[in-house]
N, C-alpha and C. Protein backbone atom coordinates (compact mmCIF):
# COMPACT_ATOMS: atom_id res chain seq x y z
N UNK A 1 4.74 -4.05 16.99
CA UNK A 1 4.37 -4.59 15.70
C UNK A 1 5.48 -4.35 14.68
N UNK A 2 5.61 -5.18 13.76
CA UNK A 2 6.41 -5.16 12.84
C UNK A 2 5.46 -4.21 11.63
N UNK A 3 5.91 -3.25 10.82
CA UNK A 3 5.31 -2.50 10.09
C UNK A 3 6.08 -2.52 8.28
N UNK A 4 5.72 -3.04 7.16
CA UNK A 4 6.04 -3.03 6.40
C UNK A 4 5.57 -1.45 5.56
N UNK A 5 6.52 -0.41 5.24
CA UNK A 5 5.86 0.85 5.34
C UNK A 5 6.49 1.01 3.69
N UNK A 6 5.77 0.96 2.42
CA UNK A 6 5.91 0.43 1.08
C UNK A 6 5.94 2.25 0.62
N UNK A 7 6.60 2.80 -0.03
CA UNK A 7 6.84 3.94 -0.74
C UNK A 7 6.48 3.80 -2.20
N UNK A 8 5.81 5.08 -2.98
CA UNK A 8 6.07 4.33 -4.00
C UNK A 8 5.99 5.85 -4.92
N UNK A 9 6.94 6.36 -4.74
CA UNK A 9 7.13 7.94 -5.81
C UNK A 9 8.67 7.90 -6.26
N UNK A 10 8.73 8.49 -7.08
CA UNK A 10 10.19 8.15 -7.94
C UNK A 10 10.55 9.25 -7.27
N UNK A 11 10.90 10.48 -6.50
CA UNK A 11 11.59 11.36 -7.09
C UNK A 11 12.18 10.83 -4.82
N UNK A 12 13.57 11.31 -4.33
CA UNK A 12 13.73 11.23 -3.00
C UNK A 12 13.30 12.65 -2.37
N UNK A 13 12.76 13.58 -3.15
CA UNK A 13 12.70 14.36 -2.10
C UNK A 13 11.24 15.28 -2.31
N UNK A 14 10.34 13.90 -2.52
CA UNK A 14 9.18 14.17 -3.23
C UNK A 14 8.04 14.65 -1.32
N UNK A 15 6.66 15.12 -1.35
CA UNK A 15 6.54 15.20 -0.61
C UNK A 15 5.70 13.62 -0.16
N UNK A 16 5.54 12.80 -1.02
CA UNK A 16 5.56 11.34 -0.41
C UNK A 16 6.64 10.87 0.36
N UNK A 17 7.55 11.21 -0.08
CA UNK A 17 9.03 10.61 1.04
C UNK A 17 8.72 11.44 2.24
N UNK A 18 8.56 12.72 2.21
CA UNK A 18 8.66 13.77 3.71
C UNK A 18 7.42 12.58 4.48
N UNK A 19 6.04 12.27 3.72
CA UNK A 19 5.24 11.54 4.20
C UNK A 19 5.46 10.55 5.56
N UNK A 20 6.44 9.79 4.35
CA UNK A 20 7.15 7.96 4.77
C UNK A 20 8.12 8.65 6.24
N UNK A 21 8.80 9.49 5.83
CA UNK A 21 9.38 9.64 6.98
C UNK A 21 8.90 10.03 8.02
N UNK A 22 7.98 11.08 7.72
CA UNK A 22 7.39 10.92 9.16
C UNK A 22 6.56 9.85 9.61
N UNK A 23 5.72 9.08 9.47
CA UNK A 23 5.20 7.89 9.85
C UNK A 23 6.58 6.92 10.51
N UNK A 24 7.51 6.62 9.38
CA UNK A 24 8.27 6.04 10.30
C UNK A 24 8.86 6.77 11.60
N UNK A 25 8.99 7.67 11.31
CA UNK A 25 9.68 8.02 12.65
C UNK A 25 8.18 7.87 14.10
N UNK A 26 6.99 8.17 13.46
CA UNK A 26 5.95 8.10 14.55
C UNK A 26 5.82 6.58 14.53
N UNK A 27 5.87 6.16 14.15
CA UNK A 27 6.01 4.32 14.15
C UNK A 27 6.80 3.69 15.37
N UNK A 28 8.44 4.45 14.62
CA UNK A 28 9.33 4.11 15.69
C UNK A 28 9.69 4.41 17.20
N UNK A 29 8.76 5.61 16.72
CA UNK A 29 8.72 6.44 18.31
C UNK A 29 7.90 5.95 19.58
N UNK A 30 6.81 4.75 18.64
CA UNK A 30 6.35 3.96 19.65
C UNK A 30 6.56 2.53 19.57
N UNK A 31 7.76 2.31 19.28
CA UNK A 31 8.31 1.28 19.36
C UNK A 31 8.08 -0.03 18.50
N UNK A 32 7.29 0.66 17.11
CA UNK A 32 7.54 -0.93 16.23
C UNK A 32 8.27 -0.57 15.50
N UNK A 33 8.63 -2.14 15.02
CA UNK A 33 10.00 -2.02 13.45
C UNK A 33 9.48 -1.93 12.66
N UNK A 34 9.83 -0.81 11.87
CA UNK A 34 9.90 -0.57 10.25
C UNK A 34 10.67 -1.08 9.20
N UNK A 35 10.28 -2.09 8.61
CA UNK A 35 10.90 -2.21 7.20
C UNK A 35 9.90 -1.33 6.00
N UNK A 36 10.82 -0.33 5.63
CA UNK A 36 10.60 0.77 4.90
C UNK A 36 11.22 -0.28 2.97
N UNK A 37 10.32 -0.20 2.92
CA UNK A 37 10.15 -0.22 1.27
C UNK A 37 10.54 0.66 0.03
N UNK A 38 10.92 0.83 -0.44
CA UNK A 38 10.61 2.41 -1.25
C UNK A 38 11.50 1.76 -2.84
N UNK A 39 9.83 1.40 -3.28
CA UNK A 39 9.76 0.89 -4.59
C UNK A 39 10.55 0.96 -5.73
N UNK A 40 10.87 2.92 -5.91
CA UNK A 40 11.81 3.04 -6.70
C UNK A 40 13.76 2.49 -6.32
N UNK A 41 13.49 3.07 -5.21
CA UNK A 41 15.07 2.74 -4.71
C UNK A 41 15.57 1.67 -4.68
N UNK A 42 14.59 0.48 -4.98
CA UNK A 42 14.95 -1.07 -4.32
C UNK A 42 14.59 -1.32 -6.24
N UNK A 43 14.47 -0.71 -7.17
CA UNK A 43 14.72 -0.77 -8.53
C UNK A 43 13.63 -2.07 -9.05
N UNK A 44 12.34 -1.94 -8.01
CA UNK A 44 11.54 -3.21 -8.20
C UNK A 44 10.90 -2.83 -9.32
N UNK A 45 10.96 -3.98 -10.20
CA UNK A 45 10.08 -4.52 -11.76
C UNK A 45 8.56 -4.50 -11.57
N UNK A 46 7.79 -3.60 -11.77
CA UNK A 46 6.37 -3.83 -11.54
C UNK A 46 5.43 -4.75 -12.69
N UNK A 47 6.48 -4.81 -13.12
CA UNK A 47 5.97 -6.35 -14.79
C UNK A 47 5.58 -7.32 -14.19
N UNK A 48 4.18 -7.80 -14.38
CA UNK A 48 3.97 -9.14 -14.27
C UNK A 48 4.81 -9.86 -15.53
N UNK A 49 5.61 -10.43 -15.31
CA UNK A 49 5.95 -11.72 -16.76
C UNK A 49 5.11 -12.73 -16.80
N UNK A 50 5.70 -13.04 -18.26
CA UNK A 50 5.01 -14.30 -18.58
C UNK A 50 5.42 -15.57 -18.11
N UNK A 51 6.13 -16.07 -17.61
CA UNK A 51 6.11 -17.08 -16.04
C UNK A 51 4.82 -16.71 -15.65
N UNK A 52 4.93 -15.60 -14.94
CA UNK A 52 4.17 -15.57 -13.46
C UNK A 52 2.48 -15.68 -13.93
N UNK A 53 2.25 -14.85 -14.92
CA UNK A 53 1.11 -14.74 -15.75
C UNK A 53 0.43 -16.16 -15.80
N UNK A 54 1.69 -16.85 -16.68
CA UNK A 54 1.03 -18.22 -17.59
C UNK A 54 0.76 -19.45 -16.25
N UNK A 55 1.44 -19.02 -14.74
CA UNK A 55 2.11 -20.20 -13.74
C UNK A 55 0.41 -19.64 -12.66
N UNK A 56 -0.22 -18.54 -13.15
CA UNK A 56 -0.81 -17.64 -11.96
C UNK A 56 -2.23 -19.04 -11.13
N UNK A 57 -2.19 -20.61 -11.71
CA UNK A 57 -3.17 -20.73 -11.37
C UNK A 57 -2.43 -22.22 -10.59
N UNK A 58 -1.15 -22.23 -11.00
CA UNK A 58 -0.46 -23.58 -10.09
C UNK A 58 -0.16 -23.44 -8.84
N UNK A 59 0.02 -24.61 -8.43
CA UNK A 59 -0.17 -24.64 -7.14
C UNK A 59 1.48 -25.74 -6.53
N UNK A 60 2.13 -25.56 -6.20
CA UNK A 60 2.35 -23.80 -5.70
C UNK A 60 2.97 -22.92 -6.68
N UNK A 61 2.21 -21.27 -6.58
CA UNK A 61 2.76 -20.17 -7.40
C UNK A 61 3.95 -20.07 -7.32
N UNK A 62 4.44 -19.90 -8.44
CA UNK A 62 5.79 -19.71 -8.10
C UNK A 62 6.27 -18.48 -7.81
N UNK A 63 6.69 -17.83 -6.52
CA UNK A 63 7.19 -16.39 -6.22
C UNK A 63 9.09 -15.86 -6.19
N UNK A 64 9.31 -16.67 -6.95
CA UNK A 64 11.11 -16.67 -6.15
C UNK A 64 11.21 -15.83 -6.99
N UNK A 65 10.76 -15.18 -7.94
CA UNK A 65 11.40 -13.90 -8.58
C UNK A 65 11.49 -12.75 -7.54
N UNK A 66 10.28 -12.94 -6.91
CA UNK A 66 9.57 -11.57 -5.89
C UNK A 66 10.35 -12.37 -4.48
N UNK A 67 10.92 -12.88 -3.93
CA UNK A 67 10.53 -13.92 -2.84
C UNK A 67 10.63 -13.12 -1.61
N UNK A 68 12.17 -12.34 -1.97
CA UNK A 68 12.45 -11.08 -0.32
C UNK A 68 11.59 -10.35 -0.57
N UNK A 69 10.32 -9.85 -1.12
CA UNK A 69 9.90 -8.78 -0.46
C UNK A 69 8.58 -9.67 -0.66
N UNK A 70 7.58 -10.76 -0.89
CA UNK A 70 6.85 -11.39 0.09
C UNK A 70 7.36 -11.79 1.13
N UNK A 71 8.45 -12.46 1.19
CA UNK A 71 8.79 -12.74 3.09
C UNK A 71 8.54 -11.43 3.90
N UNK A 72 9.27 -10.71 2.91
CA UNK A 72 9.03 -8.96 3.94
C UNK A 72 7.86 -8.88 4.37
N UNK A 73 6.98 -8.96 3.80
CA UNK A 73 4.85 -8.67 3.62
C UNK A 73 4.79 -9.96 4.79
N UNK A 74 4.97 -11.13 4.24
CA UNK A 74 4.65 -12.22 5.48
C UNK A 74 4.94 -12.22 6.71
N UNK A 75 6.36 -11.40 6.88
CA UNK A 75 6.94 -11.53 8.49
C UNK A 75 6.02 -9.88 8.89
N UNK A 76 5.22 -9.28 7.93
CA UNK A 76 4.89 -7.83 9.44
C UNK A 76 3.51 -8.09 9.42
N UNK A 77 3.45 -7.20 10.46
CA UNK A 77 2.02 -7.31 11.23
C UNK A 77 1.05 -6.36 10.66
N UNK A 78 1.88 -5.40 9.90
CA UNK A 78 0.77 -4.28 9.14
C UNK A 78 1.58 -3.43 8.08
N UNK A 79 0.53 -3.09 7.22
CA UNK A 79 1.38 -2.66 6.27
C UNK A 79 0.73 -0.92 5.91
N UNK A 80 1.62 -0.16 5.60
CA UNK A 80 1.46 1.26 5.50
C UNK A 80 1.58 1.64 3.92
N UNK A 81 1.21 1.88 3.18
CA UNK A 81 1.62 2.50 1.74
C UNK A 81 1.37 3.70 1.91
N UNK A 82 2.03 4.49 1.14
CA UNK A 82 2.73 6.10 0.99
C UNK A 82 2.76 5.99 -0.77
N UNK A 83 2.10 6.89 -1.39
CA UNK A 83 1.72 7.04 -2.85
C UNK A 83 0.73 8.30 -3.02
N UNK A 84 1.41 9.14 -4.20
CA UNK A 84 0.12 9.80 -4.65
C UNK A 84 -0.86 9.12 -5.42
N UNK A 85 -1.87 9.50 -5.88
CA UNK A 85 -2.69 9.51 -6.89
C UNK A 85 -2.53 9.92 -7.82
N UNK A 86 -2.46 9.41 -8.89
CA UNK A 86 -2.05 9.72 -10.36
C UNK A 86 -3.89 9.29 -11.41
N UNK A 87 -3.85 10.38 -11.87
CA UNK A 87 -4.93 9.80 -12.39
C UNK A 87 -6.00 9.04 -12.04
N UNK A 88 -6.26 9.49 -10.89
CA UNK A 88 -7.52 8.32 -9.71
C UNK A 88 -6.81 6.82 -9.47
N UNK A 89 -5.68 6.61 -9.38
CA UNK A 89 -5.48 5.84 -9.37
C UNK A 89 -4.13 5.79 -9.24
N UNK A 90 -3.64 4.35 -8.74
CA UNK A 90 -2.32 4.09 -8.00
C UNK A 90 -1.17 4.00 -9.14
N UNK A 91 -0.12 5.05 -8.55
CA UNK A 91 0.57 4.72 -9.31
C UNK A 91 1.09 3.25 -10.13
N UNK A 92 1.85 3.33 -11.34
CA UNK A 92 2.03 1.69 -12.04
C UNK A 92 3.09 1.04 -11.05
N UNK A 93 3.59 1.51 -10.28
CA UNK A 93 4.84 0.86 -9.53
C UNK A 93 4.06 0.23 -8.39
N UNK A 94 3.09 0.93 -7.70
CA UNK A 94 2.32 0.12 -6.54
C UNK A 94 1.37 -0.76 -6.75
N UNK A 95 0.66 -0.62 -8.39
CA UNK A 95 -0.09 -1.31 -9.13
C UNK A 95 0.35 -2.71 -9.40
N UNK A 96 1.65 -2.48 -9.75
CA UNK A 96 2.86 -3.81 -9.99
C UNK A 96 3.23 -4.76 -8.89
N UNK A 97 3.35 -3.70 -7.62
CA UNK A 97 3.85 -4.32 -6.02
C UNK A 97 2.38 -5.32 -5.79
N UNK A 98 0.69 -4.65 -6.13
CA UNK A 98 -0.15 -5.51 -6.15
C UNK A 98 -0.32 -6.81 -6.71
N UNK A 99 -0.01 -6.76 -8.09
CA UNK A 99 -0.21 -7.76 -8.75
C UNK A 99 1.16 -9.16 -8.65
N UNK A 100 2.12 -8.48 -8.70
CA UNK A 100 3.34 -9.65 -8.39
C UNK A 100 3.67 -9.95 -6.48
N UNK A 101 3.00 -9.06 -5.72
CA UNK A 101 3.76 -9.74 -4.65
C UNK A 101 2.18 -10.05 -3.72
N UNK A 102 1.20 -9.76 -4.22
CA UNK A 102 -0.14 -10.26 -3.50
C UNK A 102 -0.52 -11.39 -4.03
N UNK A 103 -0.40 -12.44 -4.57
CA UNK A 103 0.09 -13.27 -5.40
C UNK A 103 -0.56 -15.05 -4.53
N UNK A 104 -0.83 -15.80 -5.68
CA UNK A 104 -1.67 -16.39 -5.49
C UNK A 104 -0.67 -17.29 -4.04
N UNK A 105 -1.00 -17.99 -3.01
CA UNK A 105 -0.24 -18.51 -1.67
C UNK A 105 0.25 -17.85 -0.67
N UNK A 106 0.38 -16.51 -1.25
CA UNK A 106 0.78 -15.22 -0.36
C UNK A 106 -0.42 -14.62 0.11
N UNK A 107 -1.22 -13.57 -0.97
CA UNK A 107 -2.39 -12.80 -0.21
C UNK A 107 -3.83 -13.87 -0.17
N UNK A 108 -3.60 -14.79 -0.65
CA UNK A 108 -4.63 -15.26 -1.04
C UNK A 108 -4.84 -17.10 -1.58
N UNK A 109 -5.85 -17.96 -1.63
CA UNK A 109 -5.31 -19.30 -1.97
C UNK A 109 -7.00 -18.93 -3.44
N UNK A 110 -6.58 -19.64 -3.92
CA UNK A 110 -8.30 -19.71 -4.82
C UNK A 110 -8.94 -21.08 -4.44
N UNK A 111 -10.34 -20.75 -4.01
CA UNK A 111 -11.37 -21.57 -3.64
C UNK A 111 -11.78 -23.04 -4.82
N UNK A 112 -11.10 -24.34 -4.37
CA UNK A 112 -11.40 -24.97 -5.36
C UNK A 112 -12.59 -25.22 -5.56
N UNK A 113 -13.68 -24.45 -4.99
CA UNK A 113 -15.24 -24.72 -5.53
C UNK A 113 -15.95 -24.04 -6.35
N UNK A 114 -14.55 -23.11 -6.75
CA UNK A 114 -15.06 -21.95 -7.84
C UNK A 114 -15.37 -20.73 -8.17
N UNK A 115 -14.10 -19.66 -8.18
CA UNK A 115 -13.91 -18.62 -8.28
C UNK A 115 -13.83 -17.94 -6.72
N UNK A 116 -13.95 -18.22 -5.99
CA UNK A 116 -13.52 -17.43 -4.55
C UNK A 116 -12.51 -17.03 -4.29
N UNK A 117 -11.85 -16.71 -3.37
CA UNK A 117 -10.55 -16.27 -3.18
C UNK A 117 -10.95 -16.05 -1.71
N UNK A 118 -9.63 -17.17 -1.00
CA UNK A 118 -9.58 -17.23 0.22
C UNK A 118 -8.39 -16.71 1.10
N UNK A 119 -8.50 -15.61 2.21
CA UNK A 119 -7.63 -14.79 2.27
C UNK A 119 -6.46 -15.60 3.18
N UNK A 120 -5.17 -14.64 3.11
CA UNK A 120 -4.08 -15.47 3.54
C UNK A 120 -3.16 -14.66 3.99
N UNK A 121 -3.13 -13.63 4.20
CA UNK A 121 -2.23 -13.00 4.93
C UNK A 121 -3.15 -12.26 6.09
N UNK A 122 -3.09 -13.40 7.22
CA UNK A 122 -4.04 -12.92 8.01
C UNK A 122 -3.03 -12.45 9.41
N UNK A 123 -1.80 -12.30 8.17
CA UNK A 123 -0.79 -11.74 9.54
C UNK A 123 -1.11 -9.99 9.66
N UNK A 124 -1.82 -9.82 8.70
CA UNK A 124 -1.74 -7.89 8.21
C UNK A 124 -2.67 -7.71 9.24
N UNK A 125 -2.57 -6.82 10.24
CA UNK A 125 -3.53 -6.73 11.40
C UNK A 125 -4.40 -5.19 10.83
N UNK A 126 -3.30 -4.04 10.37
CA UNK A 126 -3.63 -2.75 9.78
C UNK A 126 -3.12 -2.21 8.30
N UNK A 127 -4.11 -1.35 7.73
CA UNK A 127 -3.64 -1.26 6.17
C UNK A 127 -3.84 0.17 6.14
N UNK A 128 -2.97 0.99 6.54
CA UNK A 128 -3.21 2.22 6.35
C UNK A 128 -2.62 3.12 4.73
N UNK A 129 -3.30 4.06 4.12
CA UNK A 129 -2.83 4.31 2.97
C UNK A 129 -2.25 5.85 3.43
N UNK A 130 -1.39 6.46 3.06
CA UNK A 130 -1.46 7.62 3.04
C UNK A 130 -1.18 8.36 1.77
N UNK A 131 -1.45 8.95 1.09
CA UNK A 131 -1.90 9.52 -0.12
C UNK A 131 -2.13 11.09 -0.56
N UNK A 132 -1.92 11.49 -1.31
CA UNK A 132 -2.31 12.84 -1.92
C UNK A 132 -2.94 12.63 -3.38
N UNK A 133 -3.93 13.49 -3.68
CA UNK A 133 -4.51 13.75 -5.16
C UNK A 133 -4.00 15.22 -5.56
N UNK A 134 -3.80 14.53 -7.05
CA UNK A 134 -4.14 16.47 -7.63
C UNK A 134 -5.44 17.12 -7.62
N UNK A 135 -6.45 16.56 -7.53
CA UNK A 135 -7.58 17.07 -7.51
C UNK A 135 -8.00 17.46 -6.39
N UNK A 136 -9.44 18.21 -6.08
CA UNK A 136 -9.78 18.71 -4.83
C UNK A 136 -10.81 17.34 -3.96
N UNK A 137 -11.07 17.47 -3.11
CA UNK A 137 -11.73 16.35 -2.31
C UNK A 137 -13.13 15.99 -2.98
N UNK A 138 -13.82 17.21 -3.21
CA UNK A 138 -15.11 16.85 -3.80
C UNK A 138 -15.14 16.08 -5.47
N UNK A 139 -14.17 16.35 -6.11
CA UNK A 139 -13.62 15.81 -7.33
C UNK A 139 -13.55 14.17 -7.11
N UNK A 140 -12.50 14.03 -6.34
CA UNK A 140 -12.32 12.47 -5.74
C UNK A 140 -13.61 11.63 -5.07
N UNK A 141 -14.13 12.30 -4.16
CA UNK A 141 -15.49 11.62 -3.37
C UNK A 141 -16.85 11.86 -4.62
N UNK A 142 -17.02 12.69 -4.84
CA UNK A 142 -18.71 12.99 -5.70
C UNK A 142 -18.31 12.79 -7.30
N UNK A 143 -17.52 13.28 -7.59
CA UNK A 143 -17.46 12.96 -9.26
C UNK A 143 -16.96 11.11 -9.55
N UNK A 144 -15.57 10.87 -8.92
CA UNK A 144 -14.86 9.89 -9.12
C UNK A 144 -15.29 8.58 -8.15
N UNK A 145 -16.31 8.62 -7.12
CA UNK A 145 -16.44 7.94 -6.18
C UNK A 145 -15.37 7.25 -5.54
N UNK A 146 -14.10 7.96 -5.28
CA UNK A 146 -13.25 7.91 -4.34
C UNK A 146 -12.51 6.34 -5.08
N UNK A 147 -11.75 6.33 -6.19
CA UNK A 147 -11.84 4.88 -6.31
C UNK A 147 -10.93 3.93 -5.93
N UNK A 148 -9.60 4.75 -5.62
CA UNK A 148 -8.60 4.12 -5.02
C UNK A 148 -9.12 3.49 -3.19
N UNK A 149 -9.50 4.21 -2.77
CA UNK A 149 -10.28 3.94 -1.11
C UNK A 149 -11.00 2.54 -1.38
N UNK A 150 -11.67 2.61 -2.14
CA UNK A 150 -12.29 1.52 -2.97
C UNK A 150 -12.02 0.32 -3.48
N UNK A 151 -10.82 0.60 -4.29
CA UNK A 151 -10.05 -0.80 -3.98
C UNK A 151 -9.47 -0.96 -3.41
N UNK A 152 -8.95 -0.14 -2.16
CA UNK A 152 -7.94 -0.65 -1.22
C UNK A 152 -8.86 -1.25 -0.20
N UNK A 153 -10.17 -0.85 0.29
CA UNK A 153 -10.95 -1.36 1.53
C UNK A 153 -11.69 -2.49 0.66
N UNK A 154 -12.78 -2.78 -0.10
CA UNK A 154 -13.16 -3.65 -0.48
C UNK A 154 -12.82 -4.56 -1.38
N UNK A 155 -11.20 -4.43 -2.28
CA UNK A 155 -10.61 -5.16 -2.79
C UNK A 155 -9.66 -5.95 -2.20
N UNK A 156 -8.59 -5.19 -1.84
CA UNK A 156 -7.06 -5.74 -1.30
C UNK A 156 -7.41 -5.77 -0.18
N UNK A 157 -7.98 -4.91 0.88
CA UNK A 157 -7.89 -5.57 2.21
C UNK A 157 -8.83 -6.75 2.91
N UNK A 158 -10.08 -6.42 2.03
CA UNK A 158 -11.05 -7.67 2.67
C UNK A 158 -10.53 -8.83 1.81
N UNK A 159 -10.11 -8.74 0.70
CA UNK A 159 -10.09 -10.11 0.37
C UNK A 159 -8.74 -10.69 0.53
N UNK A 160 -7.52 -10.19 1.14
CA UNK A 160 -6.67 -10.42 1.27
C UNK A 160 -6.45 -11.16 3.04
N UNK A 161 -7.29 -10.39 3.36
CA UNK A 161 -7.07 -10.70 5.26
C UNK A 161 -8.35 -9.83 5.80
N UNK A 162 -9.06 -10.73 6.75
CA UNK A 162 -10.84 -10.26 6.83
C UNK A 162 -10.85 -9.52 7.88
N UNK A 163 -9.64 -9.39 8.83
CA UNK A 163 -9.68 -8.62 9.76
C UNK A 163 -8.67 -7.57 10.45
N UNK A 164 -8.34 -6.52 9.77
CA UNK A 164 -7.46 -5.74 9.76
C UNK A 164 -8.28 -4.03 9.94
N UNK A 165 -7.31 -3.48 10.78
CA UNK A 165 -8.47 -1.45 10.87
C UNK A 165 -7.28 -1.29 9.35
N UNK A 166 -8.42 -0.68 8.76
CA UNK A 166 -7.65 -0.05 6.93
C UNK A 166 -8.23 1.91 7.77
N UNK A 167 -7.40 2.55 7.04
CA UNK A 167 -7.68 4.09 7.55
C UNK A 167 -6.48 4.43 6.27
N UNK A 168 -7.24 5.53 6.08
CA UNK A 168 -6.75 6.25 4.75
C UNK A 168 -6.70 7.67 5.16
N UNK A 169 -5.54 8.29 4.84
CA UNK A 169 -5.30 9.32 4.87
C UNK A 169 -5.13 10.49 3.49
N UNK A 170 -5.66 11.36 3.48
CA UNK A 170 -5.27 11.56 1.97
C UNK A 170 -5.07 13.65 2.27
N UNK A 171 -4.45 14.08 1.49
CA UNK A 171 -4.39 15.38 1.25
C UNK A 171 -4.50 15.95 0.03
N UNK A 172 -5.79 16.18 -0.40
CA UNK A 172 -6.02 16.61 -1.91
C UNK A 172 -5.60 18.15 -2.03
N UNK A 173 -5.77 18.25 -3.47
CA UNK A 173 -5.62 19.21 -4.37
C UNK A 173 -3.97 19.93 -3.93
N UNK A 174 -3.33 18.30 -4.08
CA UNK A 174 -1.69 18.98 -3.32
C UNK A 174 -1.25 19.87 -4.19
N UNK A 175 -1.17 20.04 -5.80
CA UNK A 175 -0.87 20.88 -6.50
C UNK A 175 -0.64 22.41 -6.08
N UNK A 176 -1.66 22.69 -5.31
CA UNK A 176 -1.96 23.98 -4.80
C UNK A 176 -1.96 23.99 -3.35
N UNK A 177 -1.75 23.04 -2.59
CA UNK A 177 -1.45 22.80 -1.53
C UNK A 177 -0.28 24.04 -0.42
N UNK A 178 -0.46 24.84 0.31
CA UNK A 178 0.67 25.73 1.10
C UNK A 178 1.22 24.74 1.92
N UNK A 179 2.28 25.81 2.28
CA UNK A 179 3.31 25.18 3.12
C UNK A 179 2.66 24.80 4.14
N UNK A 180 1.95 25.56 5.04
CA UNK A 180 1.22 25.64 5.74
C UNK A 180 0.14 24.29 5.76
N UNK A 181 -0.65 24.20 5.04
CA UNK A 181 -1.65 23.24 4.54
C UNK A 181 -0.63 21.95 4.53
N UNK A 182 0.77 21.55 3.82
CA UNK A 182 1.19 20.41 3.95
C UNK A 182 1.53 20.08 5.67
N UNK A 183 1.63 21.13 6.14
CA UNK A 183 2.19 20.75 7.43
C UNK A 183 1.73 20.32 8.14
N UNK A 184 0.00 20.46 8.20
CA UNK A 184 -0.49 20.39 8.46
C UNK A 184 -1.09 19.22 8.95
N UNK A 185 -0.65 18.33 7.51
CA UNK A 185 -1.35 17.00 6.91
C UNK A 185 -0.18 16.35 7.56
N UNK A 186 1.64 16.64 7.19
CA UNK A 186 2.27 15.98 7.82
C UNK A 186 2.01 15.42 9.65
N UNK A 187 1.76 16.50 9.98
CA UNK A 187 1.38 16.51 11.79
C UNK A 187 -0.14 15.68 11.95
N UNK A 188 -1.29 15.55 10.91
CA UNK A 188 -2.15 14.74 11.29
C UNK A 188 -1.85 12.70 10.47
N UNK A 189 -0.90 12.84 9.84
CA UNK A 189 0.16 11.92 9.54
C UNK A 189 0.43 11.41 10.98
N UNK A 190 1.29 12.12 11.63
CA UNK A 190 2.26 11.57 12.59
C UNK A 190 1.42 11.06 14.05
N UNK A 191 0.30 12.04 14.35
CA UNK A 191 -0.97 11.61 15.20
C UNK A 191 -1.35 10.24 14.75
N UNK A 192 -2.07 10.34 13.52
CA UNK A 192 -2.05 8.72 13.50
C UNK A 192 -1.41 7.36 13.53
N UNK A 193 -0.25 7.85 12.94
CA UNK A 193 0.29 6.71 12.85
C UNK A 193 1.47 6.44 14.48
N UNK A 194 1.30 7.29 15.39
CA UNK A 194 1.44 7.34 16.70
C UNK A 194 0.67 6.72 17.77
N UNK A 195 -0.83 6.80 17.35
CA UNK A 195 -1.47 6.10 17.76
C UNK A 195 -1.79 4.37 17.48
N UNK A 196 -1.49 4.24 16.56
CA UNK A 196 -1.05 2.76 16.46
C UNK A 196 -0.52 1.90 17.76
């Protein structure tokens, strides 16, 4: 499988990158290609403009601002994101990668019978997230009702492509997280995404 594996933390030697790397390397170790993403490094604009904004309902959307990295999304077979949680929620850089490159002809066509949204990247076979919170697990699941999981399984992946395994990985309360404890998470990281 071709694996589009999307990064999205500013700093290179953050423990989201240790993340990305290991997945890719368990990726590669069973033999699919990785095109590795990594949002900050590739200096991507998470601005919707006003083009894209005012153009969002023509047909065809216009994407050539974004165009290499939807072809990227169109040519793989699954896509991996690597991001903490910031505030229950996805960072603004992966927030941005949503809104400008999931984009109306790409993830999706709109139903001319009225308000639907019909999915279109039915090349994405798997949507795995892998993730950390500052908070502790029960914080995220019982207080916050988990909300990123939330829009990634019943937002972006069902309505984007109806048949894809989504699996989320997450390691809370990284703040306080041991060495030990990350390593942990890295090695049940690399199990999964090995098993692919």
């Amino acid at each position: 499988m071709r694996i589009l594996l999307v990064l999205a933390h500013p700093l290179p030697d953050s423990f989201a990158a240790s993340v990305a790397y290991t997945a890719r390397q368990a990726l590669e170790a069973s033999g699919h290609v990785v095109d590795l993403l990594d949002l900050y490094a590739e200096d991507f604009d998470p601005r919707l403009s006003q083009a894209e904004r005012s153009g969002y309902f023509d047909i065809p959307y216009d994407t050539s601002a974004v165009a290499d990295i939807v072809a990227r999304l169109q040519s793989a077979d699954g896509l991996v994101l690597v991001f903490p949680q910031w505030w229950f929620n996805f960072p603004a850089i992966l927030k941005g990668f949503f809104d400008r490159i999931f984009a109306p002809g790409v993830a999706f066509t709109h139903d001319a019978a009225g308000g639907r949204i019909v999915p279109e990247l039915t090349n994405i076979r798997l949507l795995y997230a892998l993730t950390t919170t500052g908070s502790p697990w029960w914080l995220v699941h019982f207080y916050m009702g988990n909300p990123v999981r939330r829009l990634l399984k019943r937002g972006i992946a069902s309505f984007c492509s109806k048949k894809l395994v989504f699996r989320m990985l997450s390691l809370h309360d990284m703040d306080r997280a041991t060495e030990a404890r990350r390593k942990r998470h890295l090695d049940r990281v690399r199990k999964a995404l090995a098993a692919v």
